[in-house]
PDB file of N, CA and C in Angstrom:
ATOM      1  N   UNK A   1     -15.387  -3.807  -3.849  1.00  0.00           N
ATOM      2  CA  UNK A   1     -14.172  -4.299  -4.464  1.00  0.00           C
ATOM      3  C   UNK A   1     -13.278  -4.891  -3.377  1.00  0.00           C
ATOM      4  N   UNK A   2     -12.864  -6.142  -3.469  1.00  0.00           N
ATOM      5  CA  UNK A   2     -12.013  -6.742  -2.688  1.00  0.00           C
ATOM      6  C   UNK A   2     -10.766  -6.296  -2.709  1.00  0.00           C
ATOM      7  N   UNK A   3      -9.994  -6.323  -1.872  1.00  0.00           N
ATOM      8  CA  UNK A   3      -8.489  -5.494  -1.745  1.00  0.00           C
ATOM      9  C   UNK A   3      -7.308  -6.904  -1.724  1.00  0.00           C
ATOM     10  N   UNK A   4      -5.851  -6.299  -1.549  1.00  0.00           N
ATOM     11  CA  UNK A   4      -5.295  -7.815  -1.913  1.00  0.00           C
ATOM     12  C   UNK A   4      -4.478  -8.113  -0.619  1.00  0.00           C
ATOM     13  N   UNK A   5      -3.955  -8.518   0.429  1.00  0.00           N
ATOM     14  CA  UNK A   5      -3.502  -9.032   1.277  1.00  0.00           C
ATOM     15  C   UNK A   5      -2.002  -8.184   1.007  1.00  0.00           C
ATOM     16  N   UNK A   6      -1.783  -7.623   2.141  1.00  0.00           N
ATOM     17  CA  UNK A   6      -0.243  -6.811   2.427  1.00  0.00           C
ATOM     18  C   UNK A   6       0.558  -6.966   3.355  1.00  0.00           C
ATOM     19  N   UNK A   7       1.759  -6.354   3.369  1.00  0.00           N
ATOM     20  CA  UNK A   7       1.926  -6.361   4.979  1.00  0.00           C
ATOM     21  C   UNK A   7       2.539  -5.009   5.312  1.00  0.00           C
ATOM     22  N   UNK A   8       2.418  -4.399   6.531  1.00  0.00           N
ATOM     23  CA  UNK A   8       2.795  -3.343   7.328  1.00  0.00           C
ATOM     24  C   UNK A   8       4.433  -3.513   7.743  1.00  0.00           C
ATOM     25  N   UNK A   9       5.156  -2.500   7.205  1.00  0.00           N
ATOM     26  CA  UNK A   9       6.320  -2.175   7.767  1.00  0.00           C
ATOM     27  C   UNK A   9       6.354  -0.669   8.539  1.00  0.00           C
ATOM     28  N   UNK A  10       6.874  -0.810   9.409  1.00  0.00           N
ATOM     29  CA  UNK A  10       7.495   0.501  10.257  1.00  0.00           C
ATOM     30  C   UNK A  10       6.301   0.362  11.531  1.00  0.00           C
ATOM     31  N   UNK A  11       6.953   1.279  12.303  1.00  0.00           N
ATOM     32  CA  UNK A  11       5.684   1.778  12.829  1.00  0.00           C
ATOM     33  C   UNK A  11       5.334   0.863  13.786  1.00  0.00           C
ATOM     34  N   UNK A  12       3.994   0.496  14.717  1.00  0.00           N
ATOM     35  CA  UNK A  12       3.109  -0.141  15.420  1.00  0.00           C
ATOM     36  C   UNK A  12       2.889  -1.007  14.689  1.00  0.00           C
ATOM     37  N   UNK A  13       2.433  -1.035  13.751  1.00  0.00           N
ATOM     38  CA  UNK A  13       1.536  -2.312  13.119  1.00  0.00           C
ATOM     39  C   UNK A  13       3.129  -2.862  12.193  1.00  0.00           C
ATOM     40  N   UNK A  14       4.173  -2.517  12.359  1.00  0.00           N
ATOM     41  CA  UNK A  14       4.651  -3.472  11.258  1.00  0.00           C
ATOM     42  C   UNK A  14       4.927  -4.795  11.510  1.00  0.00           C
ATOM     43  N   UNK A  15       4.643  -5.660  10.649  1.00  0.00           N
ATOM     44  CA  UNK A  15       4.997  -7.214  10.215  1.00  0.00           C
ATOM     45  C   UNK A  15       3.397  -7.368  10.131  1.00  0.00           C
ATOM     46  N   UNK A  16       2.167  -6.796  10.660  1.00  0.00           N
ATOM     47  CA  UNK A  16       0.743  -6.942  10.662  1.00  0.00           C
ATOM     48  C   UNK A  16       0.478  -7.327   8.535  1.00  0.00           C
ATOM     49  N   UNK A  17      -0.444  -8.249   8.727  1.00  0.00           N
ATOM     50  CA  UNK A  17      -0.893  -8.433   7.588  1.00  0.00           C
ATOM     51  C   UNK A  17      -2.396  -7.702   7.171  1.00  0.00           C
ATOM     52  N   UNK A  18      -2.761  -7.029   6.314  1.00  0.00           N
ATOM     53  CA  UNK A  18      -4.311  -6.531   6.349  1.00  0.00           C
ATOM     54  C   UNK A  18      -4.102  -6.962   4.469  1.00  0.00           C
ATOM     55  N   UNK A  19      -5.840  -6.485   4.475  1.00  0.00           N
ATOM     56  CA  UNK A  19      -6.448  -6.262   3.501  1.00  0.00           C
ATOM     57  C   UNK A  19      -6.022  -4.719   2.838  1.00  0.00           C
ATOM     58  N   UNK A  20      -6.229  -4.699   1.392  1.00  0.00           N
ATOM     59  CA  UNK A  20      -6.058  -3.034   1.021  1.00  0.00           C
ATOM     60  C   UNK A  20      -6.119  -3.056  -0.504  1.00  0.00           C
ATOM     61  N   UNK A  21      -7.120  -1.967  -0.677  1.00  0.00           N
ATOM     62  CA  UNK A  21      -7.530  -1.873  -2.234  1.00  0.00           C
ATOM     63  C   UNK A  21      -7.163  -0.406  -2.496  1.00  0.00           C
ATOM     64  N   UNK A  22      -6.258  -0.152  -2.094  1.00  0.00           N
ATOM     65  CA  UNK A  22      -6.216   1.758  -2.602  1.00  0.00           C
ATOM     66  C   UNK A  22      -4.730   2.124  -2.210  1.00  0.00           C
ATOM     67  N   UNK A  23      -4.117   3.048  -2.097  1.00  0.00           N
ATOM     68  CA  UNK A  23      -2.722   3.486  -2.211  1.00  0.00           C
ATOM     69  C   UNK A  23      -2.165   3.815  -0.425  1.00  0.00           C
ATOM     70  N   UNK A  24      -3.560   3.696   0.302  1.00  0.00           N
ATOM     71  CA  UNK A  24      -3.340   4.188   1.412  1.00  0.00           C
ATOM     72  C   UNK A  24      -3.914   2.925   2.421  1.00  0.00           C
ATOM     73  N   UNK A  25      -3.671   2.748   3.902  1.00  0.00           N
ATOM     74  CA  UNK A  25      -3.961   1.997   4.543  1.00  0.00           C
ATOM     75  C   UNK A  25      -3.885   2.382   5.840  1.00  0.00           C
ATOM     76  N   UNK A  26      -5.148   2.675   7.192  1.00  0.00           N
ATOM     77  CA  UNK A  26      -4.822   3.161   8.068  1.00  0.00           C
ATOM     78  C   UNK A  26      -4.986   1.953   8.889  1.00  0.00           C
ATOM     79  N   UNK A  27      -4.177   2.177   9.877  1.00  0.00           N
ATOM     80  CA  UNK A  27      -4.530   0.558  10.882  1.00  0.00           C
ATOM     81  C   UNK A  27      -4.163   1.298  12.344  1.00  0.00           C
ATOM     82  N   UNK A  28      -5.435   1.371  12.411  1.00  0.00           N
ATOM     83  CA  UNK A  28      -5.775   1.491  13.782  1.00  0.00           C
ATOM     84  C   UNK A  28      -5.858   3.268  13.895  1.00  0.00           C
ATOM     85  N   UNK A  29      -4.892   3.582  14.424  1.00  0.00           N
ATOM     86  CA  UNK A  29      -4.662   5.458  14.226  1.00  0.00           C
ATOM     87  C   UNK A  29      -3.321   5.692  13.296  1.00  0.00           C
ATOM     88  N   UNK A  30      -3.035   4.823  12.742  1.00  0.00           N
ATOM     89  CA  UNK A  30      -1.566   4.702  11.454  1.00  0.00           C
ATOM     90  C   UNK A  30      -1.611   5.079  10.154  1.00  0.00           C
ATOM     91  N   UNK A  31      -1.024   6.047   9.668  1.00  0.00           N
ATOM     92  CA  UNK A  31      -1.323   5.608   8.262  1.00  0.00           C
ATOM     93  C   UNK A  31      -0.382   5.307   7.408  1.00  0.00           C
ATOM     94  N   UNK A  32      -0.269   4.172   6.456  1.00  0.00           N
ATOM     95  CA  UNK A  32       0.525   3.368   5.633  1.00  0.00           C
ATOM     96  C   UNK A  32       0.237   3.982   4.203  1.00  0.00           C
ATOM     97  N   UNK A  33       1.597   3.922   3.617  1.00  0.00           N
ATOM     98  CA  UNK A  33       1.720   4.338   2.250  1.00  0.00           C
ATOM     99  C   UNK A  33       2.182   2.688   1.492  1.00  0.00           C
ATOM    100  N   UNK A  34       1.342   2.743   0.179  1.00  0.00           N
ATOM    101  CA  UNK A  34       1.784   1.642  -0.946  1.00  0.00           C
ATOM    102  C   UNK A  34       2.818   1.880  -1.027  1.00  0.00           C
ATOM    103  N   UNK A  35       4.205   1.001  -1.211  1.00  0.00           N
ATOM    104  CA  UNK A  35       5.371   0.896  -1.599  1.00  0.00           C
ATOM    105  C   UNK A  35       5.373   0.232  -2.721  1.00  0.00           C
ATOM    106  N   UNK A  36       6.931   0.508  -3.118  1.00  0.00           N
ATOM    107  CA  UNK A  36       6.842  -0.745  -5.019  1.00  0.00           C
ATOM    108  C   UNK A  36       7.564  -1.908  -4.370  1.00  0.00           C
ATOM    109  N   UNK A  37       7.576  -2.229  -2.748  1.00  0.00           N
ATOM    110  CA  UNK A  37       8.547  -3.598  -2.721  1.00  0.00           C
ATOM    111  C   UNK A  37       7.573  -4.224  -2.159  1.00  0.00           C
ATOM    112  N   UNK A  38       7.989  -5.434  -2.361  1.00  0.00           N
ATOM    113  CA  UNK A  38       7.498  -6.619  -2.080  1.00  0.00           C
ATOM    114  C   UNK A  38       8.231  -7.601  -0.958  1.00  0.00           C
ATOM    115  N   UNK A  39       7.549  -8.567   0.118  1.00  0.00           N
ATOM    116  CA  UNK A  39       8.233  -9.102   0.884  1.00  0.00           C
ATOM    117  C   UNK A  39       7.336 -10.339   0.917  1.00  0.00           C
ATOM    118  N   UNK A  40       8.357 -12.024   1.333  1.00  0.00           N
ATOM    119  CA  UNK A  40       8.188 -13.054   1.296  1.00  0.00           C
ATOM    120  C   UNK A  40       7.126 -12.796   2.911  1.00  0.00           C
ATOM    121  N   UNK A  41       6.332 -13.314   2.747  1.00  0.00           N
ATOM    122  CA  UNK A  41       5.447 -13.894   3.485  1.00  0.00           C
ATOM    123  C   UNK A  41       5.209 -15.455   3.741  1.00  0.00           C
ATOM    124  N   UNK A  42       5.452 -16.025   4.264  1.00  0.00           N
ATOM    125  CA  UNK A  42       5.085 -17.039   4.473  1.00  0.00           C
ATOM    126  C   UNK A  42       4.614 -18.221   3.395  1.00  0.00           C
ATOM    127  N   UNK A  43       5.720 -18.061   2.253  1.00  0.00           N
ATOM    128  CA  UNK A  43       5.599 -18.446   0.972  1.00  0.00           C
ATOM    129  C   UNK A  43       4.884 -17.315  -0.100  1.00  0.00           C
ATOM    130  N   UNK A  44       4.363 -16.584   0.528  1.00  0.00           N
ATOM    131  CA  UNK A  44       3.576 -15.282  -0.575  1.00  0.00           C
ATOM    132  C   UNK A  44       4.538 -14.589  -0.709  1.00  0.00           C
ATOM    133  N   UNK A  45       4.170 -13.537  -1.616  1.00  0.00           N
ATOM    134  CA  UNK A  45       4.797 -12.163  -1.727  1.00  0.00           C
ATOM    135  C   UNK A  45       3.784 -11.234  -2.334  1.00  0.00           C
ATOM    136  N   UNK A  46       4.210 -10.595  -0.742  1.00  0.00           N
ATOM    137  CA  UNK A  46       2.935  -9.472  -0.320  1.00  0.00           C
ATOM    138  C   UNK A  46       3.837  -7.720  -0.399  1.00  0.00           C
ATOM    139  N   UNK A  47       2.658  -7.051  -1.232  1.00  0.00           N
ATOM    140  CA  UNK A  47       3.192  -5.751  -1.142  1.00  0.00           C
ATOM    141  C   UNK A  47       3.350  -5.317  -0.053  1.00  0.00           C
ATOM    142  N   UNK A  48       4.078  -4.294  -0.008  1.00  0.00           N
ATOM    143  CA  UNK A  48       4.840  -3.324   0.986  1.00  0.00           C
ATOM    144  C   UNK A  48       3.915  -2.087   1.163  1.00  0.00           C
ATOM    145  N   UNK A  49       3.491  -1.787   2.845  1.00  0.00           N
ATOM    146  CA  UNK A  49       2.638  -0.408   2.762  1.00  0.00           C
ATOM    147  C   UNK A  49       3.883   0.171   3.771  1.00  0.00           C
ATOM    148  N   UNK A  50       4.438   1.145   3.899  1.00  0.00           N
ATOM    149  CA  UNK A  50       5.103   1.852   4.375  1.00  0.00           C
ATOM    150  C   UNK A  50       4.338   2.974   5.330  1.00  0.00           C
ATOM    151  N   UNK A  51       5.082   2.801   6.793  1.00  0.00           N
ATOM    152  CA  UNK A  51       4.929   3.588   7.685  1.00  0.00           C
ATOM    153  C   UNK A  51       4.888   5.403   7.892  1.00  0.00           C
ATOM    154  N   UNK A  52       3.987   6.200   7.947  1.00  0.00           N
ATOM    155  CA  UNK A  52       4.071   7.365   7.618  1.00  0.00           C
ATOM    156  C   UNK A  52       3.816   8.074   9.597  1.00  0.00           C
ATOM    157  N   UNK A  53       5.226   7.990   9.328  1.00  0.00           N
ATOM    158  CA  UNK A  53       5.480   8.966  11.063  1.00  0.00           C
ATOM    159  C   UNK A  53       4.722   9.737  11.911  1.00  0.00           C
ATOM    160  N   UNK A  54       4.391  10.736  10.825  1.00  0.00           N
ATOM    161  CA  UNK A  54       3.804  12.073  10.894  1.00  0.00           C
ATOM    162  C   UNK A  54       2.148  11.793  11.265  1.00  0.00           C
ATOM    163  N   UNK A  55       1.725  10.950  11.361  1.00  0.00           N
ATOM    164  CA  UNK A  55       0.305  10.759  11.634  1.00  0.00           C
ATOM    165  C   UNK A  55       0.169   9.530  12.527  1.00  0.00           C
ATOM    166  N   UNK A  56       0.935   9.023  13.541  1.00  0.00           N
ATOM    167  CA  UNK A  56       0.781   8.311  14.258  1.00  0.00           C
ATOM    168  C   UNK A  56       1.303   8.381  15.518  1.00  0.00           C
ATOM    169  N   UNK A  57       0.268   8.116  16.688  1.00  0.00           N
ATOM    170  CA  UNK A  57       0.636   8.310  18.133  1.00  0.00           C
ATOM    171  C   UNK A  57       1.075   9.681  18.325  1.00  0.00           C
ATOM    172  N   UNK A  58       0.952  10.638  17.660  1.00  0.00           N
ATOM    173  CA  UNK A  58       1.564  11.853  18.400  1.00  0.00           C
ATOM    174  C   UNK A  58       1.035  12.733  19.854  1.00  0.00           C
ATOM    175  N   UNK A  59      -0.076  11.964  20.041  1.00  0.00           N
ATOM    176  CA  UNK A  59      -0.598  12.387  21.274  1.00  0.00           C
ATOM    177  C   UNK A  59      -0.993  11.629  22.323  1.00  0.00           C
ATOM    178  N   UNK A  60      -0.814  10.539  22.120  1.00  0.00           N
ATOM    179  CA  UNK A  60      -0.463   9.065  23.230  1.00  0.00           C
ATOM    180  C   UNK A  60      -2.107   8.489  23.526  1.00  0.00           C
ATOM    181  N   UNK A  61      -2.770   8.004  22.430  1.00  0.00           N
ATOM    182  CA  UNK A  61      -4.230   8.095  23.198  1.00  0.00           C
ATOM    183  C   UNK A  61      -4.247   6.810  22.570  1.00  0.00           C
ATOM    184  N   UNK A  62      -3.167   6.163  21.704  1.00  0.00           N
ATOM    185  CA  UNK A  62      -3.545   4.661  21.123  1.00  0.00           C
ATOM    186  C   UNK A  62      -4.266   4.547  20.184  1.00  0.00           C
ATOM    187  N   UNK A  63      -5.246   3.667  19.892  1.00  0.00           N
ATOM    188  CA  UNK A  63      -6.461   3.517  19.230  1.00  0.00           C
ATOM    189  C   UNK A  63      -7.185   5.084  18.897  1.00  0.00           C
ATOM    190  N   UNK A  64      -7.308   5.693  19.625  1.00  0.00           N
ATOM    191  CA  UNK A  64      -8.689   6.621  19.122  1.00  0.00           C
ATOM    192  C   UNK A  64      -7.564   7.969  18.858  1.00  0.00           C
ATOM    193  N   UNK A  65      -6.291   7.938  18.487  1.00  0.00           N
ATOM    194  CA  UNK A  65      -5.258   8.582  17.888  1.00  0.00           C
ATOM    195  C   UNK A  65      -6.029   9.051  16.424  1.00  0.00           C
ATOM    196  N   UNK A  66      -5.740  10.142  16.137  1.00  0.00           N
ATOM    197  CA  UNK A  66      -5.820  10.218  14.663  1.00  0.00           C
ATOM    198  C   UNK A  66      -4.930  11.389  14.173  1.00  0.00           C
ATOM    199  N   UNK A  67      -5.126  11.713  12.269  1.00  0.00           N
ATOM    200  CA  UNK A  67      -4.373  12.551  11.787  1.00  0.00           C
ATOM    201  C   UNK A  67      -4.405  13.836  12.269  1.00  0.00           C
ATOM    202  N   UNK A  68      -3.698  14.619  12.818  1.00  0.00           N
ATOM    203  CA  UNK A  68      -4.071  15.738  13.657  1.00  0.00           C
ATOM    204  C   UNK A  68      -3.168  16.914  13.292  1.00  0.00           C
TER     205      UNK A  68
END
């Protein structure tokens, strides 16, 4: 199943655009929550995944970071 084009607020990855077919979105060691807003993109309007604090970078390793 193809997912629909979003964008990332908060966090490391925000203003990042991804793919996403489900309520959740991890990018990279991040994890993003579906929001109900929407933001202009570059003539689009792309849902909102929201930054979730609590599971990102808490142990400084970057990339190979995870939920811990």
């Amino acid at each position: 199943m193809a997912g629909e084009l979003v964008v990332l607020q908060g966090g490391p990855g925000g203003g990042q655009q991804v793919e996403a077919s489900g309520p959740t979105v991890v990018w990279r060691a991040c994890l993003y929550e579906r929001t109900g807003d929407y933001q202009r993109v570059k003539g689009a309007e792309l849902r909102v995944y929201g930054h979730q604090p609590d599971c990102c970078e808490g142990y400084g390793r970057g990339d190979t970071d995870g939920c811990e």
